[in-house]
N, C-alpha and C. Protein backbone atom coordinates (compact mmCIF):
# COMPACT_ATOMS: atom_id res chain seq x y z
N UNK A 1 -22.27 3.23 20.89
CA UNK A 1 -22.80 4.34 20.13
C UNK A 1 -23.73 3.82 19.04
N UNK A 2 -23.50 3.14 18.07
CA UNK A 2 -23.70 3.06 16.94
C UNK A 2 -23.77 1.18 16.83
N UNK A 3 -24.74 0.13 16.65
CA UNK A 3 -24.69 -0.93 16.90
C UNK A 3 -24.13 -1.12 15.46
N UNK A 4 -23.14 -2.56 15.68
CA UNK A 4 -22.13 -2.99 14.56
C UNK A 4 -22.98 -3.49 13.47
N UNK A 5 -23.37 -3.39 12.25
CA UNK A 5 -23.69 -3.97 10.98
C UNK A 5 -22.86 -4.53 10.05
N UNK A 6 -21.92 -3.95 10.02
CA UNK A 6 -20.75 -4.70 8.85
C UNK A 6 -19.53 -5.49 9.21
N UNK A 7 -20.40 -7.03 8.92
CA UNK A 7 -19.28 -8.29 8.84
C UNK A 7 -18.11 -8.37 8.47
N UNK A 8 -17.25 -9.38 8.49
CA UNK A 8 -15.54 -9.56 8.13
C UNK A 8 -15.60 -9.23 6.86
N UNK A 9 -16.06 -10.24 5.95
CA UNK A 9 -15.48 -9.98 4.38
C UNK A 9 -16.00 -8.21 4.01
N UNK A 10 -17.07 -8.03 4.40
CA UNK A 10 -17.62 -6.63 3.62
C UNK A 10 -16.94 -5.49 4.43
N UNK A 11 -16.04 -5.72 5.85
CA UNK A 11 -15.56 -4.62 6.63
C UNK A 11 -14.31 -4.54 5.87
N UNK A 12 -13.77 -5.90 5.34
CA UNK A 12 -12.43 -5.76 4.86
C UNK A 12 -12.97 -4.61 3.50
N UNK A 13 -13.39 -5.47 2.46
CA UNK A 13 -13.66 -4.46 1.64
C UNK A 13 -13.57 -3.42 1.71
N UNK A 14 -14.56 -2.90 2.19
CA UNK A 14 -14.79 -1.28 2.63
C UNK A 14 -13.37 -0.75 3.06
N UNK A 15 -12.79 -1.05 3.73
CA UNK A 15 -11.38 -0.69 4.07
C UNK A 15 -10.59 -0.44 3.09
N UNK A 16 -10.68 -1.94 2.29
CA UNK A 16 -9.50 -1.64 1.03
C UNK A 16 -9.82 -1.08 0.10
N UNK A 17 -11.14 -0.61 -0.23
CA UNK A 17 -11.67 0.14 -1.44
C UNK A 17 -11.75 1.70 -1.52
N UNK A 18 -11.61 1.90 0.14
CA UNK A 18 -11.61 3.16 0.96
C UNK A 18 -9.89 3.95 0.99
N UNK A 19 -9.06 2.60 0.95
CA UNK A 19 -7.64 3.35 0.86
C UNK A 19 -7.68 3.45 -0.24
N UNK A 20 -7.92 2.43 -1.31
CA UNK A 20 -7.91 2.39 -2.69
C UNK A 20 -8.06 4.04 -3.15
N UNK A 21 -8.94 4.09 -3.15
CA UNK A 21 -9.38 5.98 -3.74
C UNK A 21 -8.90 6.65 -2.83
N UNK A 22 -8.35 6.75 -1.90
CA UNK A 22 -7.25 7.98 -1.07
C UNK A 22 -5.81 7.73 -1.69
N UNK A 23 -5.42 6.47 -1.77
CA UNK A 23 -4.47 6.56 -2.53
C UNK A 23 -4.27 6.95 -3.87
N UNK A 24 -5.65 6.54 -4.90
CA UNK A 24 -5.85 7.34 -6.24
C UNK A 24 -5.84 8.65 -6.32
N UNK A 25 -6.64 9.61 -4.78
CA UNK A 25 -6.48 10.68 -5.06
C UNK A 25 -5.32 11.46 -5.27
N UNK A 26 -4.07 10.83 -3.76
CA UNK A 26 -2.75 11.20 -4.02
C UNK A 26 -2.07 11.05 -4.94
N UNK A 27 -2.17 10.01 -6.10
CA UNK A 27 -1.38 9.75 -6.77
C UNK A 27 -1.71 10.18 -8.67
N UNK A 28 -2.89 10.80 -8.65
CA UNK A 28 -3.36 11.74 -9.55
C UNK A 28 -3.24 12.73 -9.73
N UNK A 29 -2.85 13.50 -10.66
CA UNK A 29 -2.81 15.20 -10.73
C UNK A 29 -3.98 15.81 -9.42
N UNK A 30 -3.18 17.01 -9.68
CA UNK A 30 -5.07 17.79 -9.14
C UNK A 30 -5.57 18.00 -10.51
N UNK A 31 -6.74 18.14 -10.01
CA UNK A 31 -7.69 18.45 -11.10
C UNK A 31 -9.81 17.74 -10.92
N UNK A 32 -9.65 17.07 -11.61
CA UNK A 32 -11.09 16.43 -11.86
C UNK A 32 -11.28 15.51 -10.67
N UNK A 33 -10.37 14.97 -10.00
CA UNK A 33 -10.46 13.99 -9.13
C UNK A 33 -10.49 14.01 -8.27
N UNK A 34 -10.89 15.11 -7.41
CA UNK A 34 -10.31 15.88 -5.97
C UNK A 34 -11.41 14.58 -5.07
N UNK A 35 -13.03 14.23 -6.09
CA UNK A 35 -13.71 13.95 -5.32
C UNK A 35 -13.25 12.21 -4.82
N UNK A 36 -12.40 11.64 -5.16
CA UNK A 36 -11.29 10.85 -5.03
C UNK A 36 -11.41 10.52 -3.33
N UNK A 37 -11.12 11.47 -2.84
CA UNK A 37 -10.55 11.93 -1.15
C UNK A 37 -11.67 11.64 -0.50
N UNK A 38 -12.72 12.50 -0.62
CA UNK A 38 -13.92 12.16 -0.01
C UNK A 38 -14.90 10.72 -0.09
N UNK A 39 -15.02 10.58 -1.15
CA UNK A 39 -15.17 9.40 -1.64
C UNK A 39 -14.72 8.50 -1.14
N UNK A 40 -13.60 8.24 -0.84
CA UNK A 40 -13.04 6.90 0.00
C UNK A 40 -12.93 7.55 1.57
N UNK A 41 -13.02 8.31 2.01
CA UNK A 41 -13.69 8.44 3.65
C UNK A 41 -14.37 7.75 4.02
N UNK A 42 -15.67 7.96 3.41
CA UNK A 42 -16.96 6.81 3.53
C UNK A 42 -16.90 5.33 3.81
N UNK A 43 -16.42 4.69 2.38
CA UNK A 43 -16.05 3.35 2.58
C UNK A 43 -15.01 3.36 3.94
N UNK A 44 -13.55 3.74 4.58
CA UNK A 44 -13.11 3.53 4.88
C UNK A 44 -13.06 3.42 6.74
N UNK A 45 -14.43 5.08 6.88
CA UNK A 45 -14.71 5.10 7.93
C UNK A 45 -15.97 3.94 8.31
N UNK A 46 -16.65 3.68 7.56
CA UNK A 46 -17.63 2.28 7.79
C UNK A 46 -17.02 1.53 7.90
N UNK A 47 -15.63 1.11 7.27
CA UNK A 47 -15.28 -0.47 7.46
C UNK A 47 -14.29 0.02 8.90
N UNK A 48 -13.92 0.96 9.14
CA UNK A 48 -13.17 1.14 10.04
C UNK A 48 -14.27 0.81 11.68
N UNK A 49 -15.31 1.43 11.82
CA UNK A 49 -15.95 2.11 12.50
C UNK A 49 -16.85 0.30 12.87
N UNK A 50 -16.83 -0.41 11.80
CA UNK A 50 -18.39 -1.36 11.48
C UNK A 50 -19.63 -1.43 11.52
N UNK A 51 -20.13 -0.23 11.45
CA UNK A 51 -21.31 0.65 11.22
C UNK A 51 -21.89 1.31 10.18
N UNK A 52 -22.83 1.00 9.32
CA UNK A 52 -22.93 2.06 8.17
C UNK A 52 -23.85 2.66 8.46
N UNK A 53 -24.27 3.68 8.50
CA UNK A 53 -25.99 4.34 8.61
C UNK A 53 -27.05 3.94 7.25
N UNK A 54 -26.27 3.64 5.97
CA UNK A 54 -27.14 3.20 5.33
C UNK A 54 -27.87 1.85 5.16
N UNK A 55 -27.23 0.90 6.06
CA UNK A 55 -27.24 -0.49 6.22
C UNK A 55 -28.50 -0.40 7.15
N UNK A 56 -28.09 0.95 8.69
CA UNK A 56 -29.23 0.76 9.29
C UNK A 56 -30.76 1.13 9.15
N UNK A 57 -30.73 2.38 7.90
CA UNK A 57 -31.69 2.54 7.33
C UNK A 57 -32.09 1.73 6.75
N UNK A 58 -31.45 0.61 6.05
CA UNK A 58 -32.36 -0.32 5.11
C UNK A 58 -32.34 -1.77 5.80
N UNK A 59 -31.83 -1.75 7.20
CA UNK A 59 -32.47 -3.08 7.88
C UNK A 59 -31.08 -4.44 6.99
N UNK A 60 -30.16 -4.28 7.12
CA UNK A 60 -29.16 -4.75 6.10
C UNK A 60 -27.82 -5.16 7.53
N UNK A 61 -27.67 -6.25 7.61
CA UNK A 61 -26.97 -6.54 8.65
C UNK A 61 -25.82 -8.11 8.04
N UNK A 62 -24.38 -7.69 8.08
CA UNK A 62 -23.95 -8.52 7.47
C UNK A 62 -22.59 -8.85 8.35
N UNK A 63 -23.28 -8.40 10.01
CA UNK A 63 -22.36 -8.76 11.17
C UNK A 63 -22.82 -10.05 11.63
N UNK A 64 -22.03 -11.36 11.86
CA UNK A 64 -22.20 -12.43 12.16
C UNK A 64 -22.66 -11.99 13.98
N UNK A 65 -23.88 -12.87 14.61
CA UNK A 65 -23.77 -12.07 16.07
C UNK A 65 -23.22 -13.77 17.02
């Protein structure tokens, strides 16, 4: 579908920075932070997926081939 762009160290990241704020969102009141949830989708589905669309817009490739 989607050719792979994002390497080991930066897929891990994305992963853990991606639960990081799903878990902040759960563990925060409601309130101001809702955008918490969404916010870490992003990171989590790129590092999940190893694809970013913004990587492929800017020609940014940090998959070892």
């Amino acid at each position: 579908m989607f050719k792979n762009n994002v390497g080991g160290i930066d897929r891990t990241l994305r992963i853990v920075v991606g639960l990081a704020l799903i878990i902040a969102f759960f563990m925060t009141p409601p309130g101001p932070y809702r955008w918490l949830f969404w916010v870490g989708l992003i990171p989590l589905g790129t590092g999940l997926l190893g694809t970013c669309p913004l990587y492929s817009m800017l020609g940014v490739n940090t998959c070892k081939k």
